[in-house]
C-alpha atoms as a PDB file:
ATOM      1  CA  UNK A   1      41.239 -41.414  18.455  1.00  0.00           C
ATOM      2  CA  UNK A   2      39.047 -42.720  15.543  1.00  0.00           C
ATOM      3  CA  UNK A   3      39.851 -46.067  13.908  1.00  0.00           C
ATOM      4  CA  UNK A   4      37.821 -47.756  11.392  1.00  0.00           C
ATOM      5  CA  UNK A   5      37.930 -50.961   9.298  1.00  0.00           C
ATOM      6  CA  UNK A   6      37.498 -51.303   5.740  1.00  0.00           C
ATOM      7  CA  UNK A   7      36.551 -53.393   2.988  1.00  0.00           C
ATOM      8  CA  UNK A   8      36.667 -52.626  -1.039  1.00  0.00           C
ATOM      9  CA  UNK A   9      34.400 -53.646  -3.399  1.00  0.00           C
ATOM     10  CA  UNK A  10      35.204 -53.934  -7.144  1.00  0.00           C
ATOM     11  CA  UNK A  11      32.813 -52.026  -9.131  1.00  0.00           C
ATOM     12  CA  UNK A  12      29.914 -53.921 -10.624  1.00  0.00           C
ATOM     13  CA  UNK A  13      30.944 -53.871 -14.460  1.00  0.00           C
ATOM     14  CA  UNK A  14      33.560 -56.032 -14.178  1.00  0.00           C
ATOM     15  CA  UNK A  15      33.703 -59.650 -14.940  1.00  0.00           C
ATOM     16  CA  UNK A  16      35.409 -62.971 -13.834  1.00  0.00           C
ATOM     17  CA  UNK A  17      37.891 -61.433 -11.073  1.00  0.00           C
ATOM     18  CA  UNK A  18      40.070 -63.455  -9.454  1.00  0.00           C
ATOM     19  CA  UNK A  19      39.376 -64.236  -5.897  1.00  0.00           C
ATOM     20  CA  UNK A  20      40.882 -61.037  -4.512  1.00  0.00           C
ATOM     21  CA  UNK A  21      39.859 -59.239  -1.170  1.00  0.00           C
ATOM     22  CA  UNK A  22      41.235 -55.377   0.179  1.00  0.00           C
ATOM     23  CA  UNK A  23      40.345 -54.752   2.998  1.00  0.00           C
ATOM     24  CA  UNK A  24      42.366 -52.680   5.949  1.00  0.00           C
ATOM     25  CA  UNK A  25      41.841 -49.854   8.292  1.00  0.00           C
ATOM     26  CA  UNK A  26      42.282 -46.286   8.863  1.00  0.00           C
ATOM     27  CA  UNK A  27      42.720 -43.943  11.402  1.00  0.00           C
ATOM     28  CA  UNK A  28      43.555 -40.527  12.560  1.00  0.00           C
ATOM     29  CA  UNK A  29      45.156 -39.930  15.557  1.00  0.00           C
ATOM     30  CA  UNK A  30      44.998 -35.501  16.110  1.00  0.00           C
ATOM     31  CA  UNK A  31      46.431 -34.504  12.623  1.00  0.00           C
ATOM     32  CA  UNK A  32      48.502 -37.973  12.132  1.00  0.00           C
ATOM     33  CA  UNK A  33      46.405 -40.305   9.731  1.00  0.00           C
ATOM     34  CA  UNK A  34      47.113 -43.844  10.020  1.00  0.00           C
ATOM     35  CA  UNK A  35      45.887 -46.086   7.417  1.00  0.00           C
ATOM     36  CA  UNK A  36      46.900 -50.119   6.083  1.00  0.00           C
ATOM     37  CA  UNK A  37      45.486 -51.866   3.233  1.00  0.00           C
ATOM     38  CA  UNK A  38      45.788 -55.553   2.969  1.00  0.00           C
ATOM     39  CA  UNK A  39      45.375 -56.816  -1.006  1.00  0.00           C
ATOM     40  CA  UNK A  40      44.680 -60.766  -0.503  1.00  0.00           C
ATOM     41  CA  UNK A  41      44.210 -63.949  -2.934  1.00  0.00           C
ATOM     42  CA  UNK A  42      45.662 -64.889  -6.526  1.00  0.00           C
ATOM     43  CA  UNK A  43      47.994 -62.402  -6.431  1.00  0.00           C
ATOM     44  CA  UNK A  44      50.012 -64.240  -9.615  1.00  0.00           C
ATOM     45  CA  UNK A  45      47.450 -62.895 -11.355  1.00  0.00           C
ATOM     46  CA  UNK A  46      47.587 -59.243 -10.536  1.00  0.00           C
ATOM     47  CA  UNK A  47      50.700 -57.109 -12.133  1.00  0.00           C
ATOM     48  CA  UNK A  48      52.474 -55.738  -8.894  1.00  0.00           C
ATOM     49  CA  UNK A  49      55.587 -53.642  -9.455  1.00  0.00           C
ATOM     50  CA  UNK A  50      58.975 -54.630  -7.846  1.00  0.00           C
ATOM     51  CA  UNK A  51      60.264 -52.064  -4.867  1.00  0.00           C
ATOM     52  CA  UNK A  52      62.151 -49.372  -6.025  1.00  0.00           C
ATOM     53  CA  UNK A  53      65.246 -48.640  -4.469  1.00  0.00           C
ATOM     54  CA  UNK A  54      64.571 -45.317  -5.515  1.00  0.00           C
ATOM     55  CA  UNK A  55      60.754 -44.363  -4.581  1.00  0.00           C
ATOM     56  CA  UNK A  56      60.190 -40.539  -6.113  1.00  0.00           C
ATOM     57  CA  UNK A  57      56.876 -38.881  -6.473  1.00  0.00           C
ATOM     58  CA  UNK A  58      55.430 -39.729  -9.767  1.00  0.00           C
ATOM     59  CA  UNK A  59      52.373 -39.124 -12.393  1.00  0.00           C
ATOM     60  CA  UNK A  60      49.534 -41.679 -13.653  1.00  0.00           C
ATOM     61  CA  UNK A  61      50.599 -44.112 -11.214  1.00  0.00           C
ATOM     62  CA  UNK A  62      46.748 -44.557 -11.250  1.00  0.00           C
ATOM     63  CA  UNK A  63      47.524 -46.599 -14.539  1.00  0.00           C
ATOM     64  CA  UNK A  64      49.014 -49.369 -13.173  1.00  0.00           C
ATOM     65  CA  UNK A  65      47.882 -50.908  -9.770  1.00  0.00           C
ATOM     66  CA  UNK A  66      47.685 -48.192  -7.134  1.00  0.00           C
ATOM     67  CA  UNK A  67      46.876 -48.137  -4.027  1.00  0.00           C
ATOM     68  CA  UNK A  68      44.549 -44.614  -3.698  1.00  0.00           C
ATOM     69  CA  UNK A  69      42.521 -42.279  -0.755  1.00  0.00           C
ATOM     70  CA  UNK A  70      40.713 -39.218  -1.358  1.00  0.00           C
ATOM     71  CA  UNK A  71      40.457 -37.044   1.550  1.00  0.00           C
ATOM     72  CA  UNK A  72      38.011 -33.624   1.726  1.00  0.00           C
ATOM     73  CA  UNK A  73      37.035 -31.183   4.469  1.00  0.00           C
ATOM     74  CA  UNK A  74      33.682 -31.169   5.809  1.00  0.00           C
ATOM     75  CA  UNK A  75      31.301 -29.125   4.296  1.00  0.00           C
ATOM     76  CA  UNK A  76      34.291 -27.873   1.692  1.00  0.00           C
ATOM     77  CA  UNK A  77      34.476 -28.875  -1.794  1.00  0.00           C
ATOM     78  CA  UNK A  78      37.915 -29.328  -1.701  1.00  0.00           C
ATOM     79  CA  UNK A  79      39.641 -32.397  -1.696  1.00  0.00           C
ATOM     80  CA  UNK A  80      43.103 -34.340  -1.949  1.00  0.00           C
ATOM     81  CA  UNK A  81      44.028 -37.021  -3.924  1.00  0.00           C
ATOM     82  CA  UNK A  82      46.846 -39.701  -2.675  1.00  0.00           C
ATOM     83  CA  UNK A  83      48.628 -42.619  -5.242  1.00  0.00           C
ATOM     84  CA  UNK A  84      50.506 -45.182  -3.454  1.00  0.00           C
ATOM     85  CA  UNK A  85      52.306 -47.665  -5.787  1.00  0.00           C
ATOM     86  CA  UNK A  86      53.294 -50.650  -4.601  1.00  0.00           C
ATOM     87  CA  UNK A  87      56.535 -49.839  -5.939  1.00  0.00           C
ATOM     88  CA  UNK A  88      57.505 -47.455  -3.485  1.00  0.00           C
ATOM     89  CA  UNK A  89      55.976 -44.284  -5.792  1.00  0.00           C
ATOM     90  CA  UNK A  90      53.680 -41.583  -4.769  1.00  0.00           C
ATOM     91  CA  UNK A  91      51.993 -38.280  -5.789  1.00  0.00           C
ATOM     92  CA  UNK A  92      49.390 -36.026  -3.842  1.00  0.00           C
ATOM     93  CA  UNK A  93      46.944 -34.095  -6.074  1.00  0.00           C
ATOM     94  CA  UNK A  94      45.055 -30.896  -4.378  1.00  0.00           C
ATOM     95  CA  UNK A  95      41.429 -30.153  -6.577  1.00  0.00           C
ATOM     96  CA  UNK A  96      39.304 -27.556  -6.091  1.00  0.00           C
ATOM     97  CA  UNK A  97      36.097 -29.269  -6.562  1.00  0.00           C
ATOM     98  CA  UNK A  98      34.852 -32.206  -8.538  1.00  0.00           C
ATOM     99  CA  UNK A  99      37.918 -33.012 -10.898  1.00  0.00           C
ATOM    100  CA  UNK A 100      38.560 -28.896 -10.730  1.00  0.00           C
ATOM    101  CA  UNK A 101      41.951 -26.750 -10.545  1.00  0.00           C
ATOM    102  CA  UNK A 102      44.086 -30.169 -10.185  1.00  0.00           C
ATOM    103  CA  UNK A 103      47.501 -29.640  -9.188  1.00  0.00           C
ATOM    104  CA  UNK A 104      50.193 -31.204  -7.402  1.00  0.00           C
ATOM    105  CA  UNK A 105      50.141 -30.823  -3.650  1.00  0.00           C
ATOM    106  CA  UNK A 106      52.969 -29.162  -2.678  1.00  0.00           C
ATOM    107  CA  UNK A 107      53.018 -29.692   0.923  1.00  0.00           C
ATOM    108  CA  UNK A 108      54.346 -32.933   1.041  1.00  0.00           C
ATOM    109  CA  UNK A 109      58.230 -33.474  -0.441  1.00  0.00           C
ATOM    110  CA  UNK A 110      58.082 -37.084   0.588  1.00  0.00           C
ATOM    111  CA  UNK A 111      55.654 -39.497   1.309  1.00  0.00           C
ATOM    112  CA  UNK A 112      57.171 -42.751   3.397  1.00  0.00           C
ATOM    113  CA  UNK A 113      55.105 -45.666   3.220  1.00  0.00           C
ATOM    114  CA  UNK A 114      55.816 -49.455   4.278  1.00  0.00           C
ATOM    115  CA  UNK A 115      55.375 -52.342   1.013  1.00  0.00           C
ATOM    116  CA  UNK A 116      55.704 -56.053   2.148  1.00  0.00           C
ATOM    117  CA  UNK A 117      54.583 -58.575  -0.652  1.00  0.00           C
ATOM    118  CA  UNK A 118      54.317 -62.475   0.135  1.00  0.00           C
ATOM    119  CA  UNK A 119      52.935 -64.640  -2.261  1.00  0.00           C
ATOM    120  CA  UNK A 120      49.347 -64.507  -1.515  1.00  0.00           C
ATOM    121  CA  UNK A 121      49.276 -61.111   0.385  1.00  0.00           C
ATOM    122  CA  UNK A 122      50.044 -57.441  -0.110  1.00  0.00           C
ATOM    123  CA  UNK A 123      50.191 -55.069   2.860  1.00  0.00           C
ATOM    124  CA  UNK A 124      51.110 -51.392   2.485  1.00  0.00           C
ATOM    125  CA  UNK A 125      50.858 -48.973   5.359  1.00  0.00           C
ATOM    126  CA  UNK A 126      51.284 -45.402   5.986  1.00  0.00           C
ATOM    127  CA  UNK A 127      51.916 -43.157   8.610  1.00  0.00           C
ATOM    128  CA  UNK A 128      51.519 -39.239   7.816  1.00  0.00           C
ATOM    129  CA  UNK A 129      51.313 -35.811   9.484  1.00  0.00           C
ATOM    130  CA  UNK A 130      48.137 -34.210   8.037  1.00  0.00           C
ATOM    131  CA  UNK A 131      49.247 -30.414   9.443  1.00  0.00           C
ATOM    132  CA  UNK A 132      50.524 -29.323   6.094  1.00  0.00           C
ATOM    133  CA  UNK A 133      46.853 -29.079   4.493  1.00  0.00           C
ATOM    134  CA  UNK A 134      44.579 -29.496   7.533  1.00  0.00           C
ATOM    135  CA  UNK A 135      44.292 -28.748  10.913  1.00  0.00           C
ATOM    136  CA  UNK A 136      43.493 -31.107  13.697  1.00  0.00           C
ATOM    137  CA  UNK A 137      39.794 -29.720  14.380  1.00  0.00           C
ATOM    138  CA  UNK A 138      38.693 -30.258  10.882  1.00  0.00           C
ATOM    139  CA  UNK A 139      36.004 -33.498  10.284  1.00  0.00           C
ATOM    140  CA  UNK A 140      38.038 -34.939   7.666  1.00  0.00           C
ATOM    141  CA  UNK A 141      35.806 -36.888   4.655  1.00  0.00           C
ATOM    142  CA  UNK A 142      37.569 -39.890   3.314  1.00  0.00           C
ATOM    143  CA  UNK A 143      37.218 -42.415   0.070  1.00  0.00           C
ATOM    144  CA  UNK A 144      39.470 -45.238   0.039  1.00  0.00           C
ATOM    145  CA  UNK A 145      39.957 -46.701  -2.795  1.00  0.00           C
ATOM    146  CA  UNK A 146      42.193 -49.709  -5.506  1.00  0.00           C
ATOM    147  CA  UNK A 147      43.329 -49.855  -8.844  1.00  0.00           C
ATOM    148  CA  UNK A 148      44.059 -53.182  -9.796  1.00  0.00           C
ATOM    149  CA  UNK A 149      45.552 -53.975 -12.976  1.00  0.00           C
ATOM    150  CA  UNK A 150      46.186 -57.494 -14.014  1.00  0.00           C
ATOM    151  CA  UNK A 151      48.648 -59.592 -15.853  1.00  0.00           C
ATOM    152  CA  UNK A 152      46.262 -59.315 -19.308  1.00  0.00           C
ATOM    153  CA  UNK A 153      46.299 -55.705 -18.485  1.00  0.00           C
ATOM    154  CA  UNK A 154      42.738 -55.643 -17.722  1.00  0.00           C
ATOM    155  CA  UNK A 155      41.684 -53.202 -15.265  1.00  0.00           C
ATOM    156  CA  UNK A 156      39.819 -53.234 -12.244  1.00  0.00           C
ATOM    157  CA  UNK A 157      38.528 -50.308  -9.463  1.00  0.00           C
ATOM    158  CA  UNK A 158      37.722 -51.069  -5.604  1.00  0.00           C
ATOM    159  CA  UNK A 159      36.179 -48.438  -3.236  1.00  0.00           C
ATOM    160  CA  UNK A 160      34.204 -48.304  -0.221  1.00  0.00           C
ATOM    161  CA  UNK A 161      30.614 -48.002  -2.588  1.00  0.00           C
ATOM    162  CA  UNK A 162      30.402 -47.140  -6.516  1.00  0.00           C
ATOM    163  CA  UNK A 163      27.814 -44.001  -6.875  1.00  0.00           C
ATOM    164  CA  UNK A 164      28.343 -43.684 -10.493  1.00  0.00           C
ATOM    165  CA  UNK A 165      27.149 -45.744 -13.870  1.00  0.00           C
ATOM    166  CA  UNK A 166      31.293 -45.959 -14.456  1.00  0.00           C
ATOM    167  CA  UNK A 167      33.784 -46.306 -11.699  1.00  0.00           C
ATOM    168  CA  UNK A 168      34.381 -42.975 -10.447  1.00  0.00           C
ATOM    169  CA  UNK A 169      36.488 -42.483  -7.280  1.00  0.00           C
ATOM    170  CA  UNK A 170      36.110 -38.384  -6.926  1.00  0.00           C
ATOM    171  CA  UNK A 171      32.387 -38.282  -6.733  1.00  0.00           C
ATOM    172  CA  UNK A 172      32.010 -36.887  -3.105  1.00  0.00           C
ATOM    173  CA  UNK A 173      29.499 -39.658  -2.372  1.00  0.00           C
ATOM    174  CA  UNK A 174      31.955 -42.192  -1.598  1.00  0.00           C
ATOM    175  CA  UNK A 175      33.745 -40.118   0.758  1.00  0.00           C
ATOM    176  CA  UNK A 176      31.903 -42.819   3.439  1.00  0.00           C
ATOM    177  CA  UNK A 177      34.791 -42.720   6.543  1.00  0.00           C
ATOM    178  CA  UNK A 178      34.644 -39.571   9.049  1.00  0.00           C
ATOM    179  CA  UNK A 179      37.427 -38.917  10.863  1.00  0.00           C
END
């Protein structure tokens, strides 16, 4: 069993943010991967999509706010890509290497995650079997990351750490979490 807590920080270019906090934890269980974010503070000011009563596997969701975790093998550079709307949404993105030979992952048809949104406070939590791209004795690398988008459609990005002048979530730097 490894469990870890987390906390984002926006990256450094951006100004005046609203008194926000993500924070959560993750952990991996064998192959299952366990992992909750909480998204905390003005959250009138943050555009937050209603639940669909149809949640389907979509593109860009990255555009909008997005709920995100990269996850790579040890000593491989290949890595996974996962988009968790708040809307119910999803999409899983396999690369070969830094932003290389993206496509979608095909190993997952579905991707059940839990949304509940109060007025101040956003939890989303997941609960996945990692056996369709990894095996249990792998050292998994992981980068956990936000996409905020606001009312005024400004933008802001959360990780674990910011490596790069602009806010990059695949550099393999900020994979920080071992599990």
């Amino acid at each position: 069993m490894n469990k870890q807590k987390f906390s984002l920080q926006p990256f450094a270019a951006n100004n005046s943010l609203p008194n926000l906090q993500i924070t959560g934890n993750i952990g991996r269980y064998g192959n299952q991967l366990n992992l909750c974010y909480t998204l905390s503070g003005d959250l009138e000011e943050i555009a937050i999509a209603p639940l669909s009563d149809t949640p389907q596997r979509k593109h860009e969701l990255w555009e909008d706010t997005c709920f995100e975790f990269f996850l790579g093998i040890k000593d491989s550079q290949q890595y996974w890509e996962f988009n968790l709307s708040p809307a119910g949404h999803w999409n899983i993105y396999r690369f070969d290497g830094y932003r290389q030979g993206m496509q979608e992952e095909t190993a997952f048809t579905t991707l059940p995650f839990n949304v509940q949104h109060q007025s101040d406070t956003l939890v989303l939590t997941l609960n996945m079997d990692l056996s369709g791209i990894v095996s249990k004795e792998q050292v998994l690398e992981v980068a956990i990351t936000t996409v905020i988008k606001y009312r005024d459609s400004e933008v802001s990005y959360w990780a674990l750490t910011h490596h790069g002048k602009e806010a990059d979530f695949h550099l393999r730097d900020s994979f920080m979490i071992e599990l």
